[in-house]
N, C-alpha and C. Protein backbone atom coordinates (compact mmCIF):
# COMPACT_ATOMS: atom_id res chain seq x y z
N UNK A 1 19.74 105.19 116.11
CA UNK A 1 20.46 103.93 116.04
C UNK A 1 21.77 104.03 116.81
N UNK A 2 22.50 105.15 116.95
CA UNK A 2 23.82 105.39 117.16
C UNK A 2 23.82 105.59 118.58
N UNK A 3 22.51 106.54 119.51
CA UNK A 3 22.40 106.16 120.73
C UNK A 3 21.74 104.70 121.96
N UNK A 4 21.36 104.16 120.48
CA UNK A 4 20.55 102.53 121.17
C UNK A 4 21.91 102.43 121.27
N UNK A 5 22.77 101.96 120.10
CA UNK A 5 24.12 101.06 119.94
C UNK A 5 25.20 101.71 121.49
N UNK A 6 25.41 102.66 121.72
CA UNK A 6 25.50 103.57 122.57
C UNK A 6 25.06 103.30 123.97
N UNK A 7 23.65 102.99 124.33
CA UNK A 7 23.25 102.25 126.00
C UNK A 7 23.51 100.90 125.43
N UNK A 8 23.42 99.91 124.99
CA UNK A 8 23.83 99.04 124.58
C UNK A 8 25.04 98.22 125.27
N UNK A 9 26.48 98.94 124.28
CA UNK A 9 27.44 98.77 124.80
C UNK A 9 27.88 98.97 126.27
N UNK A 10 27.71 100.45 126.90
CA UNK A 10 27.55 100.87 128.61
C UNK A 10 26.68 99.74 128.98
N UNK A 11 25.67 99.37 128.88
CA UNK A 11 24.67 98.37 129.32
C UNK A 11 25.28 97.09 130.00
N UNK A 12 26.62 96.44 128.97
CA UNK A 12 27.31 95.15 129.08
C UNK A 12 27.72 95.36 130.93
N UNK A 13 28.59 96.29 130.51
CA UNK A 13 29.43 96.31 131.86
C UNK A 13 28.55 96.97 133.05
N UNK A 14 27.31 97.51 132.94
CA UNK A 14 26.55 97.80 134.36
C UNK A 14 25.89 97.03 134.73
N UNK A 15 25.45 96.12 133.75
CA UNK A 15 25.17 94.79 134.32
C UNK A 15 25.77 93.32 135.13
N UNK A 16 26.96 94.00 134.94
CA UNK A 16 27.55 92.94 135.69
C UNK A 16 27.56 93.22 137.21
N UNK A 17 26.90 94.41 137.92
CA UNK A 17 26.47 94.50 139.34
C UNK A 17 24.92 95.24 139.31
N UNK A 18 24.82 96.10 140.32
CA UNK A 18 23.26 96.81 140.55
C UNK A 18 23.77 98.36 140.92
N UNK A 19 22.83 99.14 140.48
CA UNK A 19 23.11 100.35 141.21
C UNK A 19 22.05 100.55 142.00
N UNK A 20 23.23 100.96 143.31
CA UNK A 20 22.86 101.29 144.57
C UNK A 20 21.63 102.57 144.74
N UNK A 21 20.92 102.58 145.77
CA UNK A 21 20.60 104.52 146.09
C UNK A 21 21.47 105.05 146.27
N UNK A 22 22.78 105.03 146.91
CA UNK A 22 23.31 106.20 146.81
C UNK A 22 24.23 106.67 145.22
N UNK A 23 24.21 105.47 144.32
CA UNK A 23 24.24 106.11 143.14
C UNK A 23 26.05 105.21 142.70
N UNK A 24 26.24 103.94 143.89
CA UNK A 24 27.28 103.38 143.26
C UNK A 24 26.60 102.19 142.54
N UNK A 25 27.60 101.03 141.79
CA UNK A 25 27.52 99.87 141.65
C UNK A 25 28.07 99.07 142.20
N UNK A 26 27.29 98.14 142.69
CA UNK A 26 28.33 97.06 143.56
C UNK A 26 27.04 95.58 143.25
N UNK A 27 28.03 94.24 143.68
CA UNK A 27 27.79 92.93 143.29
C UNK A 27 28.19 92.02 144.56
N UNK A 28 27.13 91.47 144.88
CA UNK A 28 27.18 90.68 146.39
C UNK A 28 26.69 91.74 147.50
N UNK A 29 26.11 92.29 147.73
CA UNK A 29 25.40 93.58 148.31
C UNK A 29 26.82 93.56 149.33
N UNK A 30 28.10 93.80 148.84
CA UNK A 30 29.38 94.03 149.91
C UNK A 30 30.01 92.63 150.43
N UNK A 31 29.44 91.62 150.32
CA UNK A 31 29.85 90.20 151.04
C UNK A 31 30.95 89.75 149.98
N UNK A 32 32.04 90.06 149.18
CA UNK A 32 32.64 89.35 148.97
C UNK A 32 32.85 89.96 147.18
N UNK A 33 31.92 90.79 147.57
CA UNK A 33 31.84 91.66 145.35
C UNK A 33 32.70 93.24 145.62
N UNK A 34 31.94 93.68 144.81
CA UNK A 34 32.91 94.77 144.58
C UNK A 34 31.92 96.00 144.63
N UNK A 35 32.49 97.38 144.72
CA UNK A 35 31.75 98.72 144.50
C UNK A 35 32.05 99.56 144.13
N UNK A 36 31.37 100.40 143.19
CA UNK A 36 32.38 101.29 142.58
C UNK A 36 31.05 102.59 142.74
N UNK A 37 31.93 103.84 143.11
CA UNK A 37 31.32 104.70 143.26
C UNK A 37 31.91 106.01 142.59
N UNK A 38 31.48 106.77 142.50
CA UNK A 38 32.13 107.99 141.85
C UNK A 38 33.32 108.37 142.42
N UNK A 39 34.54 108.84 141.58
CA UNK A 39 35.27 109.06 141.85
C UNK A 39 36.29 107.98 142.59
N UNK A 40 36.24 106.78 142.13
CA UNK A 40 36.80 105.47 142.89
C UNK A 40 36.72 104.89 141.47
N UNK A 41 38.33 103.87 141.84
CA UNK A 41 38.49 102.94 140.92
C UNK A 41 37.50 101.95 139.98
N UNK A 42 37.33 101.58 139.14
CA UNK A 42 36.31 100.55 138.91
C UNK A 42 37.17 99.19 139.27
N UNK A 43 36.62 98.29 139.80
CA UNK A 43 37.39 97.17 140.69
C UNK A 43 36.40 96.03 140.04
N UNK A 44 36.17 95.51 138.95
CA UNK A 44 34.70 94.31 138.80
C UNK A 44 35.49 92.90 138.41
N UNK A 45 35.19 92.28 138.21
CA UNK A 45 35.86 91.22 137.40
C UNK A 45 35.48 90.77 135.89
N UNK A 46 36.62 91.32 135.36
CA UNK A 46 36.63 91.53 133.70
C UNK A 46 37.14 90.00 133.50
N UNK A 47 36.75 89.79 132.22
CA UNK A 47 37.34 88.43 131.64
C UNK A 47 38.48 88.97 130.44
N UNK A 48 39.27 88.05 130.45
CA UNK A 48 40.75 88.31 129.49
C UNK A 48 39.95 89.65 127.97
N UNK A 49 38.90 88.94 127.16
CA UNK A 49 38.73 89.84 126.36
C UNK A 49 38.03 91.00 126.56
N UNK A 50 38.07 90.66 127.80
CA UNK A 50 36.88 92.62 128.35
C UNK A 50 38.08 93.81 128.51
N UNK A 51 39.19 92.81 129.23
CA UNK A 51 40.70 93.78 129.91
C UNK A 51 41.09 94.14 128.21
N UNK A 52 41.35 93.18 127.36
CA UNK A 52 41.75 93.58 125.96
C UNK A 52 41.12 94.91 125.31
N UNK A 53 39.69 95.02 125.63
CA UNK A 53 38.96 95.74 124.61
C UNK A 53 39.07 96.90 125.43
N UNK A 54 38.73 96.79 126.46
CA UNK A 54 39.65 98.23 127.69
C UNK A 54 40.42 99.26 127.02
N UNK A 55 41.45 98.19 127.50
CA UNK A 55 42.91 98.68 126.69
C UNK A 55 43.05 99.02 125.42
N UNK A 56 42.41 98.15 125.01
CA UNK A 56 42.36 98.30 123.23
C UNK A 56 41.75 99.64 122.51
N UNK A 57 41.20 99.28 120.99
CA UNK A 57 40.52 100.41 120.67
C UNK A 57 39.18 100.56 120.70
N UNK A 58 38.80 99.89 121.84
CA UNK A 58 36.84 99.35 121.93
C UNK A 58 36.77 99.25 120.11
N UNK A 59 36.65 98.00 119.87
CA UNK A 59 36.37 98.03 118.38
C UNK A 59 34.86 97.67 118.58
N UNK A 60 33.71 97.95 117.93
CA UNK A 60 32.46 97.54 118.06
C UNK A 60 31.98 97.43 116.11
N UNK A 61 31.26 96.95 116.25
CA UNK A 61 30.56 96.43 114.70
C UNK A 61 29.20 96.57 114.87
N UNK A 62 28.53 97.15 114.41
CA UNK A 62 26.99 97.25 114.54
C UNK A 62 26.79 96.77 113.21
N UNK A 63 25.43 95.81 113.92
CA UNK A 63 24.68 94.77 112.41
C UNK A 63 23.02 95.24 112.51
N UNK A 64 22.55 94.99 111.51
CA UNK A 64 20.73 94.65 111.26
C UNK A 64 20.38 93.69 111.86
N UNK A 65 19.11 93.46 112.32
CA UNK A 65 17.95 92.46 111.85
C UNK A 65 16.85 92.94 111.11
N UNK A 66 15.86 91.85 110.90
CA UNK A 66 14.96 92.27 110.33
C UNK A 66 13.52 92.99 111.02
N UNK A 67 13.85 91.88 112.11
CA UNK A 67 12.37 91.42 113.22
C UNK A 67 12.92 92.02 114.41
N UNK A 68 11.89 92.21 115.42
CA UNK A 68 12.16 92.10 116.98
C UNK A 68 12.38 90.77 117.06
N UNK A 69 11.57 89.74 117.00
CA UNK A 69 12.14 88.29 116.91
C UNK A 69 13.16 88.07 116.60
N UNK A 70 13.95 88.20 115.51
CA UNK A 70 15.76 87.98 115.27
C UNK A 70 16.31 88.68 116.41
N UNK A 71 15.95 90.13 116.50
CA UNK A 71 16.85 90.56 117.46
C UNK A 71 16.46 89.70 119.01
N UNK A 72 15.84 89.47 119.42
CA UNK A 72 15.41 88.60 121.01
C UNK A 72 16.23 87.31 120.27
N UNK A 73 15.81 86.92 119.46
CA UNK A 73 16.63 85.56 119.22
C UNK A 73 18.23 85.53 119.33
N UNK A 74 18.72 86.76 118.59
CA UNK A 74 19.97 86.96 118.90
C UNK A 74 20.62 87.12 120.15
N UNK A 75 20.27 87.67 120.44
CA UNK A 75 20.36 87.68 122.34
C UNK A 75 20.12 87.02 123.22
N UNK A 76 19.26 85.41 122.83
CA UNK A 76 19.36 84.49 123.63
C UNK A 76 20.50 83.73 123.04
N UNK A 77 20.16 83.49 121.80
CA UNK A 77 22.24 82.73 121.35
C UNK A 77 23.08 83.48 121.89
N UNK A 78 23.05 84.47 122.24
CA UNK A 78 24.33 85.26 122.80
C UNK A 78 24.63 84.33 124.46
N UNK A 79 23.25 84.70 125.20
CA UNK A 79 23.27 84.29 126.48
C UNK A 79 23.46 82.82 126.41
N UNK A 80 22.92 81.64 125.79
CA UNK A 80 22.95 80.39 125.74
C UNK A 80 24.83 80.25 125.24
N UNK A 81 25.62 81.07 124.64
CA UNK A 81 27.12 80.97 124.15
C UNK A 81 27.53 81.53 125.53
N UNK A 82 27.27 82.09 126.46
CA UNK A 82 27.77 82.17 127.59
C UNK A 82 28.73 84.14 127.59
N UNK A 83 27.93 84.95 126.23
CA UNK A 83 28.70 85.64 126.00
C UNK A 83 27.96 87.23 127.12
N UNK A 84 29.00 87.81 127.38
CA UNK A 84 28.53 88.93 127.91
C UNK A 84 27.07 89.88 127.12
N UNK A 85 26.18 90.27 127.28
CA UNK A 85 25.15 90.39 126.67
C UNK A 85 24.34 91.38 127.76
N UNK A 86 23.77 92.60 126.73
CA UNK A 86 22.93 93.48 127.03
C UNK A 86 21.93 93.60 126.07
N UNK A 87 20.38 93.58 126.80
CA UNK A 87 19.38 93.91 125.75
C UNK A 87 18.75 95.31 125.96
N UNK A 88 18.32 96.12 124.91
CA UNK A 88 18.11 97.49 125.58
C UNK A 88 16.68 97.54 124.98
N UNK A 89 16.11 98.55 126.16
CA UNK A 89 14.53 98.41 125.92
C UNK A 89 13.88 100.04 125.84
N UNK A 90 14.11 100.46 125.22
CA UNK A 90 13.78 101.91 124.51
C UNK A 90 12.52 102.71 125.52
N UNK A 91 12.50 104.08 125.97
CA UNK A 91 11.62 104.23 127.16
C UNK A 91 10.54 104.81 126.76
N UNK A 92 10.57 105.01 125.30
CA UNK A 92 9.58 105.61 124.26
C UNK A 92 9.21 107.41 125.00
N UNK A 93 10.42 108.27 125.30
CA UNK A 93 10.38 109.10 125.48
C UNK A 93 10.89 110.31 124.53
N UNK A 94 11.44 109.83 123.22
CA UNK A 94 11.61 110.51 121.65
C UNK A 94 11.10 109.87 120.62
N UNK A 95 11.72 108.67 120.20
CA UNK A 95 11.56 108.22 118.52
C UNK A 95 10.31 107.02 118.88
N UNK A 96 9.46 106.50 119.73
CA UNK A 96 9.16 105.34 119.74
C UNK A 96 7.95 105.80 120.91
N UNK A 97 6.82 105.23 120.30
CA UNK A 97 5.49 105.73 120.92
C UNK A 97 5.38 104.74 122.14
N UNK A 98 5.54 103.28 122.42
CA UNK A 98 5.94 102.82 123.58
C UNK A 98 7.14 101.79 123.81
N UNK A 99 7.28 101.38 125.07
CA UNK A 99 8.71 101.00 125.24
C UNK A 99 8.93 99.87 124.15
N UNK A 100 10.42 100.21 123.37
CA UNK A 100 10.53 98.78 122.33
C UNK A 100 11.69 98.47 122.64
N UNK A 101 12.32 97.04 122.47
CA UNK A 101 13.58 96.59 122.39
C UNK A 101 14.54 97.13 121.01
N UNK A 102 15.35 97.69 121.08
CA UNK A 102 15.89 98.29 120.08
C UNK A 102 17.56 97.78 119.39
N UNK A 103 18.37 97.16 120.62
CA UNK A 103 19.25 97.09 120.83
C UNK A 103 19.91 95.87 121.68
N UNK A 104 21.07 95.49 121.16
CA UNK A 104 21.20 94.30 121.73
C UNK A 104 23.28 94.25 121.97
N UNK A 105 23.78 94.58 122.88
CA UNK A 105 25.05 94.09 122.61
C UNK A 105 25.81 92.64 123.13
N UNK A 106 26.73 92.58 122.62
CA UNK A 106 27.39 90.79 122.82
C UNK A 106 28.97 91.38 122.67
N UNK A 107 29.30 90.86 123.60
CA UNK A 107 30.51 91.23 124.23
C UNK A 107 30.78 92.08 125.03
N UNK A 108 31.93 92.96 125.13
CA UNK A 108 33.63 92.38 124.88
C UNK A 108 33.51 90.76 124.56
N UNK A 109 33.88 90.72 123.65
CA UNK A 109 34.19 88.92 123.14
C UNK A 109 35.16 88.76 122.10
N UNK A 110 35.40 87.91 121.90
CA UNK A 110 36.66 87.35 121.01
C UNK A 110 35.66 87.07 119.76
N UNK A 111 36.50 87.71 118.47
CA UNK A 111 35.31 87.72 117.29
C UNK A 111 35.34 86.26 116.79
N UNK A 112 35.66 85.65 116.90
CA UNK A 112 34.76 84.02 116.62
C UNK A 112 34.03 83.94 117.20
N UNK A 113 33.94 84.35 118.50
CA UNK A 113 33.13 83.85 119.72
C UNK A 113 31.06 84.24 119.05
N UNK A 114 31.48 85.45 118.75
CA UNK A 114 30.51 86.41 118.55
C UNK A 114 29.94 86.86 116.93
N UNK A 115 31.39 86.28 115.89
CA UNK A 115 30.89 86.04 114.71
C UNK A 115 30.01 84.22 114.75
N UNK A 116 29.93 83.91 115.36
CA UNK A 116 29.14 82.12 115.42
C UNK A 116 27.69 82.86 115.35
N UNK A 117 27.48 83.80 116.19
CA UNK A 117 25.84 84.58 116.22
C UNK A 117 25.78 85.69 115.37
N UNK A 118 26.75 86.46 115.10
CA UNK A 118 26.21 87.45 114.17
C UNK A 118 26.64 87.52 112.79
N UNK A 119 27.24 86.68 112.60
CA UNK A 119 28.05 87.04 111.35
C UNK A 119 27.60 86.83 110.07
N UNK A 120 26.35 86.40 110.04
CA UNK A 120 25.41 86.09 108.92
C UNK A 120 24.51 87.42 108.73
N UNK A 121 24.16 88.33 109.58
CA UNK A 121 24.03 89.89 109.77
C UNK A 121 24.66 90.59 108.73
N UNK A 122 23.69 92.05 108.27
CA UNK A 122 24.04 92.81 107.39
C UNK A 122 24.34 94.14 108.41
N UNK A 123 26.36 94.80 107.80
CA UNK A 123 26.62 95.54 108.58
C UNK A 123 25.97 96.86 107.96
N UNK A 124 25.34 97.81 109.35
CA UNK A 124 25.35 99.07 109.24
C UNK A 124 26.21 100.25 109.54
């Protein structure tokens, strides 16, 4: 649970470009985005509560569902709220005989933003 929650969170922010072959990330294949490669700044465009949680103490809250359905459901209210959102899909190479969705993060967000979708959730 602690390494789903774990690609999860990393998940948010690598999605906001592609990784390259030679092993950077970058967004707009160079026309106008950004790239970040080893040993180089990360340069992306964060929104006010992404720079906060940066800086901050990454606070994260991990919740239940019951279903794979709640969890996919949760993660389209996430995406339909316009909130930063990663779904993670398990490669069934330890705990899980084939690939399963396991994991779901929402945010960096402002906790109203993100208690509207989860906050009826039982914390683990």
């Amino acid at each position: 649970m602690a390494a789903q929650s774990c690609h999860a969170s990393l998940k948010v922010f690598l999605d906001l470009g592609e990784i390259t072959e030679n092993g950077c990330i970058s967004t707009a294949n160079g026309k106008g985005g950004w790239v970040v490669c080893p040993d180089i700044s990360l340069k992306i465009p964060l929104n006010d509560s992404m720079l906060q949680w940066l800086k901050g103490d990454f606070t994260k809250i991990v919740v239940g569902v019951d279903s794979l359905e709640e969890l996919l459901e949760i993660y389209v209210q996430a995406n339909e709220a316009k909130l930063p959102t990663s779904l993670i899909k398990d490669a069934a190479k330890t705990e899980f005989k084939e690939p399963t969705y396991t994991a779901v993060a929402i945010g960096p967000s402002y906790a109203e933003k993100v208690n509207k979708i989860t906050g009826h959730l039982k914390l683990l």
